[in-house]
N, C-alpha and C. Protein backbone atom coordinates (compact mmCIF):
# COMPACT_ATOMS: atom_id res chain seq x y z
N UNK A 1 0.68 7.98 10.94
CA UNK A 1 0.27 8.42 9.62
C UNK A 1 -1.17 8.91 9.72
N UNK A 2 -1.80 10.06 9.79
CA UNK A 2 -2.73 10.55 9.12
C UNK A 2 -3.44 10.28 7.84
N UNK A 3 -4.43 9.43 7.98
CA UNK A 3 -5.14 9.13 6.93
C UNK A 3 -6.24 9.58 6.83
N UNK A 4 -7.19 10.20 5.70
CA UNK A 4 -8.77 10.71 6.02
C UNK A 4 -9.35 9.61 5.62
N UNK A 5 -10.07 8.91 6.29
CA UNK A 5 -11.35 7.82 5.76
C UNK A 5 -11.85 8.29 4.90
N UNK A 6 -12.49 9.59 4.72
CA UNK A 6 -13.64 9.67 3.65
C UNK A 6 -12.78 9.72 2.68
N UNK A 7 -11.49 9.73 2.11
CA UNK A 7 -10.44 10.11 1.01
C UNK A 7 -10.47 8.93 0.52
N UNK A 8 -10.56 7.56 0.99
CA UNK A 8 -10.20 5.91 1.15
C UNK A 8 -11.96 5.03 1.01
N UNK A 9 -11.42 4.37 -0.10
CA UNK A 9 -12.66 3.32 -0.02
C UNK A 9 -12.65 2.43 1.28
N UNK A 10 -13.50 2.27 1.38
CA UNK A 10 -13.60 0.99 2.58
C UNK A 10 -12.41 0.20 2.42
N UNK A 11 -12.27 -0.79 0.93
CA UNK A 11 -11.64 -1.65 0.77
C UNK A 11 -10.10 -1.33 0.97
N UNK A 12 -10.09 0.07 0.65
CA UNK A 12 -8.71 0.78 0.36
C UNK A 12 -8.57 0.65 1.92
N UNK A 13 -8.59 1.42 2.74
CA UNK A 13 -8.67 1.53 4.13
C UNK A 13 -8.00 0.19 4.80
N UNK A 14 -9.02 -1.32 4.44
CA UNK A 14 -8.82 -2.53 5.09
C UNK A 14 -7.29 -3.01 5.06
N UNK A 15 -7.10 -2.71 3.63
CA UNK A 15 -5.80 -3.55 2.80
C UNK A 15 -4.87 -2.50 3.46
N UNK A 16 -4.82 -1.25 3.67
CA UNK A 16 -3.59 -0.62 3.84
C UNK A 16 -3.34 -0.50 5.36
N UNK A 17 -4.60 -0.72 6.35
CA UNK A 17 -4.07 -0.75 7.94
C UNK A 17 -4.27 -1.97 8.15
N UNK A 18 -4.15 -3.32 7.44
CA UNK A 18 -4.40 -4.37 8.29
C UNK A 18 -3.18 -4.81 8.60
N UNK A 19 -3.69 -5.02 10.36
CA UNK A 19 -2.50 -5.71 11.20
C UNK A 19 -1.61 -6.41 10.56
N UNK A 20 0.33 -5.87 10.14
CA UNK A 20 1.77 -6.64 9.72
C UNK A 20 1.77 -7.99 10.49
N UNK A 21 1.05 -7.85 11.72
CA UNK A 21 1.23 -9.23 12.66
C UNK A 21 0.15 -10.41 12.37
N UNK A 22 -0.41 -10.11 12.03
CA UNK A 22 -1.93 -10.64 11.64
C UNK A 22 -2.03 -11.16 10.33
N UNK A 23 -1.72 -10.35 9.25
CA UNK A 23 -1.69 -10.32 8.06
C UNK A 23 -0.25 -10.26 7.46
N UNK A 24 0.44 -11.37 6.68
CA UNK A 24 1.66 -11.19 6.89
C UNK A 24 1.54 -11.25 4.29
N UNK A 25 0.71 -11.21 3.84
CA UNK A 25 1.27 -11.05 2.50
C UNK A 25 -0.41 -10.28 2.06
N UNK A 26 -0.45 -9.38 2.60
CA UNK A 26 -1.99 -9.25 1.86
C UNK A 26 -1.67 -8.44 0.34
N UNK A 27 -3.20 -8.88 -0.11
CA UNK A 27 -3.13 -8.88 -1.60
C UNK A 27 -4.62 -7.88 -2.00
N UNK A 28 -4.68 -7.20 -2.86
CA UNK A 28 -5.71 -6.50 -3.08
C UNK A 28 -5.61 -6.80 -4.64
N UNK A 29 -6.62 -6.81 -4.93
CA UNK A 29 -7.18 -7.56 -6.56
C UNK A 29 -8.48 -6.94 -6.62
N UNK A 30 -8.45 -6.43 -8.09
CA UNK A 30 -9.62 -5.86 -8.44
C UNK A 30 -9.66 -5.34 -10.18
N UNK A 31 -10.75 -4.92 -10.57
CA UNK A 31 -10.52 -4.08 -12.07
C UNK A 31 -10.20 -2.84 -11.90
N UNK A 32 -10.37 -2.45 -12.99
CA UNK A 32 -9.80 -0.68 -13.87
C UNK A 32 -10.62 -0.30 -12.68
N UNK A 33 -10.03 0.72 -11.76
CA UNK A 33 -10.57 2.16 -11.21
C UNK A 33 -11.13 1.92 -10.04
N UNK A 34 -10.52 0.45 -9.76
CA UNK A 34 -11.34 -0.32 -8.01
C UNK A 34 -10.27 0.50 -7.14
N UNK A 35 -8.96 1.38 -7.29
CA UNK A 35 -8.38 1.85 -6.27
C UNK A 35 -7.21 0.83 -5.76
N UNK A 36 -6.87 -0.07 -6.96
CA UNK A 36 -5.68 -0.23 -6.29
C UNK A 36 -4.08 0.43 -6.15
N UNK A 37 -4.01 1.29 -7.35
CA UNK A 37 -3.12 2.21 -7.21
C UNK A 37 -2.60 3.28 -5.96
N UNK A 38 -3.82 3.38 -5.99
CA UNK A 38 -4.00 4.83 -4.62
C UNK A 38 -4.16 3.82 -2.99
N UNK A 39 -4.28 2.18 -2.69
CA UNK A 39 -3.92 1.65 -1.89
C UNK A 39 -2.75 1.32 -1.57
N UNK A 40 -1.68 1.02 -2.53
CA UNK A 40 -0.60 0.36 -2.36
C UNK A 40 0.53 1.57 -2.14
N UNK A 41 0.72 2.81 -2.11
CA UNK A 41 1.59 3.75 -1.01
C UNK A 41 1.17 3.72 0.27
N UNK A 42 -0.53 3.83 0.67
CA UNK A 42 -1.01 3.30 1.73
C UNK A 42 -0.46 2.56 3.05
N UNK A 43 -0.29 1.38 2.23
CA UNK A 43 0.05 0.47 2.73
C UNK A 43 1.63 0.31 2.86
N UNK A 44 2.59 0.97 2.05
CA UNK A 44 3.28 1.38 2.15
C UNK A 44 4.08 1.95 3.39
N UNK A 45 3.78 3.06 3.22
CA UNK A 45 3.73 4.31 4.39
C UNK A 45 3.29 3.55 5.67
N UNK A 46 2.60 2.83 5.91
CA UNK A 46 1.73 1.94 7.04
C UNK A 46 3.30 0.67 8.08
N UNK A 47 3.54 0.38 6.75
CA UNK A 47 4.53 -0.86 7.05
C UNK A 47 5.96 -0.52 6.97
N UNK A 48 6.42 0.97 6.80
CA UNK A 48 7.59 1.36 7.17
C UNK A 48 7.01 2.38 8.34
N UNK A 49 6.23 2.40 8.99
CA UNK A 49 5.97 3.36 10.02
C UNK A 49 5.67 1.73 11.37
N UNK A 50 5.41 0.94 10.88
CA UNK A 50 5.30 0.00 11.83
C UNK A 50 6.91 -0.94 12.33
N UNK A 51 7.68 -0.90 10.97
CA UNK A 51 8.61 -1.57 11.54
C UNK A 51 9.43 -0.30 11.86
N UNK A 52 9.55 0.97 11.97
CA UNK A 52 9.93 2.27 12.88
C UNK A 52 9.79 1.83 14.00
N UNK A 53 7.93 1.78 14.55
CA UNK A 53 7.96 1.10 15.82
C UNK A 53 8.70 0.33 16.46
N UNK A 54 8.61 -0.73 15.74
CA UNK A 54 9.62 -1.92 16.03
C UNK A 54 11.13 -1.51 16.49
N UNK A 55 11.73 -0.74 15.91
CA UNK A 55 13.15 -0.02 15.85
C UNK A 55 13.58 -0.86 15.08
N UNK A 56 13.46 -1.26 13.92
CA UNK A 56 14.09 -2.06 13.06
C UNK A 56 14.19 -1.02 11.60
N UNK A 57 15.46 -1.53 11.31
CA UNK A 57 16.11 -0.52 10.05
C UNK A 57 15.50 -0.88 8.92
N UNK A 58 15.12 -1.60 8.75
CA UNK A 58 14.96 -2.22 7.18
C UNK A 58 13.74 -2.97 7.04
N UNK A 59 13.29 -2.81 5.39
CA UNK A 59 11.76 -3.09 5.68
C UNK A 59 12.13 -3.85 4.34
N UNK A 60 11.62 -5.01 3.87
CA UNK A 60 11.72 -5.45 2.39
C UNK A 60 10.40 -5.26 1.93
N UNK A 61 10.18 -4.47 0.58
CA UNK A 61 9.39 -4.16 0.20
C UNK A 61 8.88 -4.08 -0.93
N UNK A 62 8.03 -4.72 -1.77
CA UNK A 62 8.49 -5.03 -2.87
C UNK A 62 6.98 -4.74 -3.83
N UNK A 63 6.57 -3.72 -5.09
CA UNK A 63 5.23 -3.04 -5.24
C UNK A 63 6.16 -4.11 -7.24
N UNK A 64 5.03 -4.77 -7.35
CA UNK A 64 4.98 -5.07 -8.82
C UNK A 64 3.98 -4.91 -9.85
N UNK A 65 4.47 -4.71 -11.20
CA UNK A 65 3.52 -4.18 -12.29
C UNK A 65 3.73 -4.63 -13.35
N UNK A 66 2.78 -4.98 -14.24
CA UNK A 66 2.91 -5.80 -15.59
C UNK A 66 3.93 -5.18 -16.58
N UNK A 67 4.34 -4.19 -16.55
CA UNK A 67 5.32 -3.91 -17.39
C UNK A 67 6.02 -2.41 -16.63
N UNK A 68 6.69 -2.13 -17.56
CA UNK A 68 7.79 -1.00 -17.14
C UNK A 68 7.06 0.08 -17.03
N UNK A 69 6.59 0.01 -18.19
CA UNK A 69 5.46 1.65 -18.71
C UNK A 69 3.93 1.98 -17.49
N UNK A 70 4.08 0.70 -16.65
CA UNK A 70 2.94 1.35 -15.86
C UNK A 70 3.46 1.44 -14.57
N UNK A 71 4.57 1.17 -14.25
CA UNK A 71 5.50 1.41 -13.48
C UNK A 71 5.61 3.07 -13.69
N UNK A 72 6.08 3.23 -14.52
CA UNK A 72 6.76 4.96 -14.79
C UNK A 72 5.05 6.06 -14.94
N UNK A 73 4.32 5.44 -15.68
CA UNK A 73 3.25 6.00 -16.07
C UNK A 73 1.83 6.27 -14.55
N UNK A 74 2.17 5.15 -13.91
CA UNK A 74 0.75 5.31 -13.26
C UNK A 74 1.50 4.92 -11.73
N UNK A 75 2.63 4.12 -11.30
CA UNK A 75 2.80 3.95 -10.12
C UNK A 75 3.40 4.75 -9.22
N UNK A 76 4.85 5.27 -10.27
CA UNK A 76 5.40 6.74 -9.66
C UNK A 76 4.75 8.07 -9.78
N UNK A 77 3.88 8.05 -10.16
CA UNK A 77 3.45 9.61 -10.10
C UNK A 77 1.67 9.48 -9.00
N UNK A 78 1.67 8.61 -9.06
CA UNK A 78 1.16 8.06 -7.49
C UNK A 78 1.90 8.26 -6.18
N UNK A 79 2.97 7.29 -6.15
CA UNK A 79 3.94 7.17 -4.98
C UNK A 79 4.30 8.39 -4.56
């Protein structure tokens, strides 16, 4: 995956390449406009490209949100 650093906060960066082996539930927490939206495809994209490596089919994956409407409103048109 091609990522540009300067596109990525620091924090964004940490949470979305840190080691699947190393780091097995990481969590990013923050307020309005700290970038957690724009981390969590990131990280995404990161952890179905790692268990590729692996040769393993299936990845469980699971992105949650306080309600439906920010689901539809702010997570998919991210993703």
């Amino acid at each position: 995956m091609n990522v540009n650093p300067a596109n990525t906060l620091p924090h964004q960066y940490a949470f979305a390449f840190a080691d699947p082996d190393k780091v097995k539930h990481p969590a990013i927490v923050g307020g309005f406009g700290c970038g957690k939206t724009r981390s969590i495809p990131l990280r995404w994209v990161r952890l179905i490209d790692w268990r590729a490596r692996q040769q393993k089919r299936k990845a469980r994956l699971m992105i949650v949100e306080p309600t439906y409407q920010m689901v539809r409103d702010v997570l998919v048109p991210e993703m």
